[in-house]
N, C-alpha and C. Protein backbone atom coordinates (compact mmCIF):
# COMPACT_ATOMS: atom_id res chain seq x y z
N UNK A 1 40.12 19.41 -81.26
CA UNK A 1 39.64 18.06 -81.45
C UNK A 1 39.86 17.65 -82.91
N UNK A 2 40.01 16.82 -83.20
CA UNK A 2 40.41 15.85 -84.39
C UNK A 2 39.64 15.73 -85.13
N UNK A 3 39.79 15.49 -86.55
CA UNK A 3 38.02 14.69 -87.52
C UNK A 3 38.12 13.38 -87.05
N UNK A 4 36.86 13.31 -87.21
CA UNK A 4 36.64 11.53 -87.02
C UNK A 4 37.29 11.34 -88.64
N UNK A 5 37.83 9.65 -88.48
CA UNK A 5 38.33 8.86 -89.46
C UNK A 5 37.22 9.24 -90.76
N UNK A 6 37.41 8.79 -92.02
CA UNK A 6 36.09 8.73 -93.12
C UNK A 6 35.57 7.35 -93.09
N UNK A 7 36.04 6.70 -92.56
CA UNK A 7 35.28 4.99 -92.61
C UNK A 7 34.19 5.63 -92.01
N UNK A 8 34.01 6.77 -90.73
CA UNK A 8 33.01 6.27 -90.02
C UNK A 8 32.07 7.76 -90.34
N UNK A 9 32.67 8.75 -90.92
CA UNK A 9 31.96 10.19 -91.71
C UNK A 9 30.88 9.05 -92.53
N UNK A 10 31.75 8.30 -93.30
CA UNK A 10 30.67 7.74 -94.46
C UNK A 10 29.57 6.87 -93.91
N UNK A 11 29.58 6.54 -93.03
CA UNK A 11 28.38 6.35 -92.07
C UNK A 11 28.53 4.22 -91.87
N UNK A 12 29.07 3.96 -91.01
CA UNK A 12 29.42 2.72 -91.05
C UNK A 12 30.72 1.77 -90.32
N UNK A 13 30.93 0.77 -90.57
CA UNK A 13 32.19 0.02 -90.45
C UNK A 13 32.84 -0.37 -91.91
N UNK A 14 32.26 0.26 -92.90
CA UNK A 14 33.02 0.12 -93.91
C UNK A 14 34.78 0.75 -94.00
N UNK A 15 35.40 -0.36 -94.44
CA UNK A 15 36.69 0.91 -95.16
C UNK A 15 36.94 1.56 -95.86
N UNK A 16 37.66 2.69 -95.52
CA UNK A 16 37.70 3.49 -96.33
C UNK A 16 37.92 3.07 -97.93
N UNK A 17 37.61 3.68 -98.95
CA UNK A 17 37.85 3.49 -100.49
C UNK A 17 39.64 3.31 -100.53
N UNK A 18 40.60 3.81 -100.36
CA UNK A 18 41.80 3.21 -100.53
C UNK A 18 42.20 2.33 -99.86
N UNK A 19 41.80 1.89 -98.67
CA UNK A 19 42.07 0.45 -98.32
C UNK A 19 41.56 -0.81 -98.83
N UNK A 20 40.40 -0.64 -98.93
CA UNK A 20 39.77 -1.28 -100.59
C UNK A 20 40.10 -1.64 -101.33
N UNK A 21 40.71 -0.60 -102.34
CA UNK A 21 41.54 -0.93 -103.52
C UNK A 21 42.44 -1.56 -103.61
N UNK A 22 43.74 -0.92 -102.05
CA UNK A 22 44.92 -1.51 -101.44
C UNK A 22 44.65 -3.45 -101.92
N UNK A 23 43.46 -3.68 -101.19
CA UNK A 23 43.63 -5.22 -100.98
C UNK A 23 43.07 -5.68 -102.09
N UNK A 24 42.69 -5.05 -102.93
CA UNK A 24 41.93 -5.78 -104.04
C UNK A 24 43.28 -6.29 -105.58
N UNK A 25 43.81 -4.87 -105.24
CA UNK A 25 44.93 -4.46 -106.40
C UNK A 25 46.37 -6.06 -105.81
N UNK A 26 46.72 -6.21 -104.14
CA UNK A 26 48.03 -7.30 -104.43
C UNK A 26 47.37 -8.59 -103.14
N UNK A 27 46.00 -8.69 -103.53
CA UNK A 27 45.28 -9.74 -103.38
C UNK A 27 45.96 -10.20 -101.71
N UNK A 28 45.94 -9.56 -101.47
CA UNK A 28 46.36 -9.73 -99.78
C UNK A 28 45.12 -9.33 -98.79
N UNK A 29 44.65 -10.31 -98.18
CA UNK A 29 43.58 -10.00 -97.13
C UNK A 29 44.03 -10.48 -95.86
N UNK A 30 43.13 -10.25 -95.04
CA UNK A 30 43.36 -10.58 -93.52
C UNK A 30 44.25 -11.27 -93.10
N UNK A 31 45.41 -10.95 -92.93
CA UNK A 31 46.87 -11.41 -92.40
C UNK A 31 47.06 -13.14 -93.49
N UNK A 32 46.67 -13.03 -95.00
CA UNK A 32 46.87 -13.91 -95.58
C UNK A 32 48.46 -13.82 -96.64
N UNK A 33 48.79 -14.94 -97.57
CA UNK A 33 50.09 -14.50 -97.87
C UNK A 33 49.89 -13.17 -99.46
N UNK A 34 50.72 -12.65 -99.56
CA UNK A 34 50.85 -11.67 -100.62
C UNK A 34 50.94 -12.63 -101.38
N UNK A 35 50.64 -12.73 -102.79
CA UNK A 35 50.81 -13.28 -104.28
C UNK A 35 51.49 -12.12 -105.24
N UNK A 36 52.64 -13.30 -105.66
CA UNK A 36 53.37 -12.27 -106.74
C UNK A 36 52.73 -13.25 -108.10
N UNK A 37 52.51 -12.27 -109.04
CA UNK A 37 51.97 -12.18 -110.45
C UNK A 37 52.57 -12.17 -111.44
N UNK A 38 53.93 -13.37 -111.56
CA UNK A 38 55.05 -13.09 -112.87
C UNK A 38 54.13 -12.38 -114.06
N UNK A 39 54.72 -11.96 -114.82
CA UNK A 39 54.27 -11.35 -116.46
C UNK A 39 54.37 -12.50 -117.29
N UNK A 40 52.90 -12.26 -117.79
CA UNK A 40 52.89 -13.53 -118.92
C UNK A 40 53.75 -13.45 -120.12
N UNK A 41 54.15 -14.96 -120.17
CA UNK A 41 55.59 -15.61 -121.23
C UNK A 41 54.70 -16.70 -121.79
N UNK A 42 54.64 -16.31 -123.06
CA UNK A 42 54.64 -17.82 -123.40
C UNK A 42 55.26 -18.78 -123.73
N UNK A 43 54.27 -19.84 -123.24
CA UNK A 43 55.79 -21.04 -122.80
C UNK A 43 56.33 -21.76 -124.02
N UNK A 44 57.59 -22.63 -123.42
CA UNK A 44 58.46 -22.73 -124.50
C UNK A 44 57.88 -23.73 -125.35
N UNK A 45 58.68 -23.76 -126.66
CA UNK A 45 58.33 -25.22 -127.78
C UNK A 45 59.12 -26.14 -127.12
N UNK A 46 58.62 -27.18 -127.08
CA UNK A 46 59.87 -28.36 -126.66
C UNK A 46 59.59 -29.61 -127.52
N UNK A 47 60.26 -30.14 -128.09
CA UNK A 47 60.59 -31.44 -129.02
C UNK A 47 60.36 -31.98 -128.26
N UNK A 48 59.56 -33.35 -129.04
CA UNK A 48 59.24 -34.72 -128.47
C UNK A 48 60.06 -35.31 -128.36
N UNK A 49 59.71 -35.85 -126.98
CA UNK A 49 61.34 -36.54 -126.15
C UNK A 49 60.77 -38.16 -126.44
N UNK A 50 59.55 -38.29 -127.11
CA UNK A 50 60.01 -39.70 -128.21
C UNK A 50 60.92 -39.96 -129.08
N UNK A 51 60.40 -38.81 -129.94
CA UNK A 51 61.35 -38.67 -131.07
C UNK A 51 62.70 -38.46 -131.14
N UNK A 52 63.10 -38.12 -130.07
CA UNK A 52 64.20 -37.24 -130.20
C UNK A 52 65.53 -38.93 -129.82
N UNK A 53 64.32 -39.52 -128.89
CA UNK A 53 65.19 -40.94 -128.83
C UNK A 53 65.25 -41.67 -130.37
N UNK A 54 64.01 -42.02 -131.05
CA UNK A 54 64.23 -42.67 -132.37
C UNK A 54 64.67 -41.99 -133.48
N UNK A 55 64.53 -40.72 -133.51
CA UNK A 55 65.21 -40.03 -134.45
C UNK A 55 66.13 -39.28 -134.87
N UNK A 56 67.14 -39.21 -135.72
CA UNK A 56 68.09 -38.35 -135.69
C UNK A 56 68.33 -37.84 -137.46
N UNK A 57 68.78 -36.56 -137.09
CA UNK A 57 68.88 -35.62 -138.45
C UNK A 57 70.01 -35.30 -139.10
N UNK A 58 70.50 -35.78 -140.15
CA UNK A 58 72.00 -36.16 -140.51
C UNK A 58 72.45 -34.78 -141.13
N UNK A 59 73.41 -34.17 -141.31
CA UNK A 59 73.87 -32.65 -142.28
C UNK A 59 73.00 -32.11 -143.28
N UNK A 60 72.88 -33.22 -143.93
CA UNK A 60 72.30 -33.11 -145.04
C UNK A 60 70.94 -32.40 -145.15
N UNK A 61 70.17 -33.13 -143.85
CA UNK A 61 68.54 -32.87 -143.37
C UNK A 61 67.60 -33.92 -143.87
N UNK A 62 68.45 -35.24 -144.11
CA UNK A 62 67.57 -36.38 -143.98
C UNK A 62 67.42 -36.59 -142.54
N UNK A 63 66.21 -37.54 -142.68
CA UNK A 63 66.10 -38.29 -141.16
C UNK A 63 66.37 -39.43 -141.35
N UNK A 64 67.17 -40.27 -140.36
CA UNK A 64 67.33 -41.75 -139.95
C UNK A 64 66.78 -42.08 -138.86
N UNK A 65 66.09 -43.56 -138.93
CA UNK A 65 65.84 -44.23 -138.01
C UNK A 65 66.25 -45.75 -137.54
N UNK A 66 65.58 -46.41 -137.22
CA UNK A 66 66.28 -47.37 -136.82
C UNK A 66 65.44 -48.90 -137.63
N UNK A 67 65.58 -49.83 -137.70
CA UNK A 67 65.72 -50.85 -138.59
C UNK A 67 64.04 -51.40 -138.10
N UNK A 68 63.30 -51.49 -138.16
CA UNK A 68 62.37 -52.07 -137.73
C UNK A 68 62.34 -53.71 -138.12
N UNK A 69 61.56 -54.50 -136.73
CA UNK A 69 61.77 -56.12 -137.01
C UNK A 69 63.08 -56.46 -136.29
N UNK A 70 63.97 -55.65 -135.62
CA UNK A 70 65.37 -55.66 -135.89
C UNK A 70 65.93 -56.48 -133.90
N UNK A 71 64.88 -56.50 -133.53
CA UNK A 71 65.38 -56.92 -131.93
C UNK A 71 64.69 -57.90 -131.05
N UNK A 72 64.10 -58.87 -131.76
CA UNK A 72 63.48 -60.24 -131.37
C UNK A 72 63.12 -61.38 -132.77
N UNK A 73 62.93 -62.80 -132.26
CA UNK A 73 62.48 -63.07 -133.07
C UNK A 73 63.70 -63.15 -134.41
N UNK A 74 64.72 -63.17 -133.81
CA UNK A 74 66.18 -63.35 -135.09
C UNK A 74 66.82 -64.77 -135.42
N UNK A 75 66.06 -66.07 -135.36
CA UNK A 75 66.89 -67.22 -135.02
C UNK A 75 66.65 -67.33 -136.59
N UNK A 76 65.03 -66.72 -137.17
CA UNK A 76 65.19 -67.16 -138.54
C UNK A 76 65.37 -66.63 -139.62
N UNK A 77 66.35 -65.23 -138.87
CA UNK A 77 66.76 -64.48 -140.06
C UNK A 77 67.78 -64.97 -140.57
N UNK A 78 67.94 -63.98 -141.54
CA UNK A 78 69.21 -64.73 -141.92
C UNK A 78 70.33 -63.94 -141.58
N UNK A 79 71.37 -64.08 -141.40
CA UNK A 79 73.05 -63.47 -140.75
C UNK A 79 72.92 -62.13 -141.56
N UNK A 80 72.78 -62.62 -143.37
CA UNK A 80 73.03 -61.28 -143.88
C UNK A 80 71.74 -60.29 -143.71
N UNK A 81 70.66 -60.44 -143.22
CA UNK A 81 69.51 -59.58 -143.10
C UNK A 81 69.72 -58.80 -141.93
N UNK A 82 70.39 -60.07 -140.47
CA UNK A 82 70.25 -58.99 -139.13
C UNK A 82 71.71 -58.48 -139.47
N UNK A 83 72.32 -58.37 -140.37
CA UNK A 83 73.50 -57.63 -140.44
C UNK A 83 73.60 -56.10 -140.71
N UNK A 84 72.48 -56.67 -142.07
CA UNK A 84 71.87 -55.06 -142.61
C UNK A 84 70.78 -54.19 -141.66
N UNK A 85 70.44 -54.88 -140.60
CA UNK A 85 69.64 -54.20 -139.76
C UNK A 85 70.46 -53.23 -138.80
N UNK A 86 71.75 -53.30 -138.69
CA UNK A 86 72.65 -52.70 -137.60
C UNK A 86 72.25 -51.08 -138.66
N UNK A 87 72.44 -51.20 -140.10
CA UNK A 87 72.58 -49.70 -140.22
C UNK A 87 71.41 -48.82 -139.73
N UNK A 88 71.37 -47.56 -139.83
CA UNK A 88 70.13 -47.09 -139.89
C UNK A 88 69.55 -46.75 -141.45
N UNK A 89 68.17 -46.82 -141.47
CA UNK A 89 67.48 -46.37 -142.43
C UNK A 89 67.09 -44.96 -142.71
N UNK A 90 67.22 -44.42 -143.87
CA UNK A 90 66.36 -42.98 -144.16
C UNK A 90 64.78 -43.11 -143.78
N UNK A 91 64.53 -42.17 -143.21
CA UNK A 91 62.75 -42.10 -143.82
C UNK A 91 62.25 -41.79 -145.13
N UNK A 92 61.26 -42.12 -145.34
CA UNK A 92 60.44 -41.87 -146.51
C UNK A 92 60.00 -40.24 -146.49
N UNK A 93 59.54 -39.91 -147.00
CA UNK A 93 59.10 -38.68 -147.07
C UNK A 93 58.45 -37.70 -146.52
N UNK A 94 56.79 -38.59 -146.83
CA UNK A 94 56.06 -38.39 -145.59
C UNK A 94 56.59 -38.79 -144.28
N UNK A 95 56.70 -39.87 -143.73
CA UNK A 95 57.85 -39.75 -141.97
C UNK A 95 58.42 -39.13 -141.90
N UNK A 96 59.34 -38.49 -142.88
CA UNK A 96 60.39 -37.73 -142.33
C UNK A 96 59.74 -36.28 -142.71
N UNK A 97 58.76 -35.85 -142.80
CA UNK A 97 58.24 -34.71 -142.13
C UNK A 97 57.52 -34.56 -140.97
N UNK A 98 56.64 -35.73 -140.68
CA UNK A 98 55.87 -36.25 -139.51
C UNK A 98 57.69 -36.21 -138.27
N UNK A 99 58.64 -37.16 -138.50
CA UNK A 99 59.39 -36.53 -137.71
C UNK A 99 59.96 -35.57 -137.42
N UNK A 100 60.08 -34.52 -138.22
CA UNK A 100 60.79 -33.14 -138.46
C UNK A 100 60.05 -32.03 -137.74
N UNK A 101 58.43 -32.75 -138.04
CA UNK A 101 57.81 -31.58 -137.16
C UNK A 101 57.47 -31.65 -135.81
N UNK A 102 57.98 -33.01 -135.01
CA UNK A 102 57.96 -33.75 -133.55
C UNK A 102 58.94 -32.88 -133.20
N UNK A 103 60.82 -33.05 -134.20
CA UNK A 103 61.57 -32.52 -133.21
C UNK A 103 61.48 -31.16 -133.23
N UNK A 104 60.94 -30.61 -134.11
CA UNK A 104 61.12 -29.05 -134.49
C UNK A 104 60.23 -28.72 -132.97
N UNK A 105 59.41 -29.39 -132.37
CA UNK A 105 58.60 -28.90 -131.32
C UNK A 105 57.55 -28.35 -131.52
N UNK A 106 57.10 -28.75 -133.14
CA UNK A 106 55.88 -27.98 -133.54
C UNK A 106 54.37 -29.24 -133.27
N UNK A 107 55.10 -30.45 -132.83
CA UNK A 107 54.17 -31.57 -132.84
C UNK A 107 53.15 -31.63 -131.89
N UNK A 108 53.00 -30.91 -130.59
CA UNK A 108 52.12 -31.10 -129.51
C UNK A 108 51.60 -29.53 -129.43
């Protein structure tokens, strides 16, 4: 004759201690789905996809932007003002670290 199972030596309807663990350790219970557990990454830096439209970073490592005032409201400029608005402008100092550190992805 056979041993009885240990679920039922240990006096009960409990399960045994490694079936236990089994379901505890890949979170799978009663005909539910298995969960996989990627390894934590931390996630990426990503540049502000504001900035990245208004700003741009020339060789040098100035920043340029774009002309402000420059796209309504032109009947009473004058020819040579919205002319000079086509170029782009440098930033100032302070902005152009406030932008540097948007695209660098250090901003959010």
């Amino acid at each position: 004759m056979r041993a009885p199972p240990p679920s039922q030596v240990l006096g009960g309807g409990a399960p045994a201690a490694h079936v236990r663990a089994r379901a505890r350790v890949t979170g799978h219970r009663a005909g539910g789905p298995r969960r996989y557990t990627a390894a934590l990454v931390m996630p990426k830096m990503k540049s502000h996809s504001g900035a990245k439209k208004r700003f741009k970073v020339t060789g040098t490592g100035k920043v340029q932007a774009r002309h402000s005032f420059s796209s309504h409201i032109l009947e009473k400029k004058s020819p040579k003002r919205k002319r000079h608005m086509h170029l782009d402008i440098n930033l100032v100092k302070g902005d152009a670290r406030r932008a540097t550190t948007l695209l660098n992805g250090q901003g959010r």
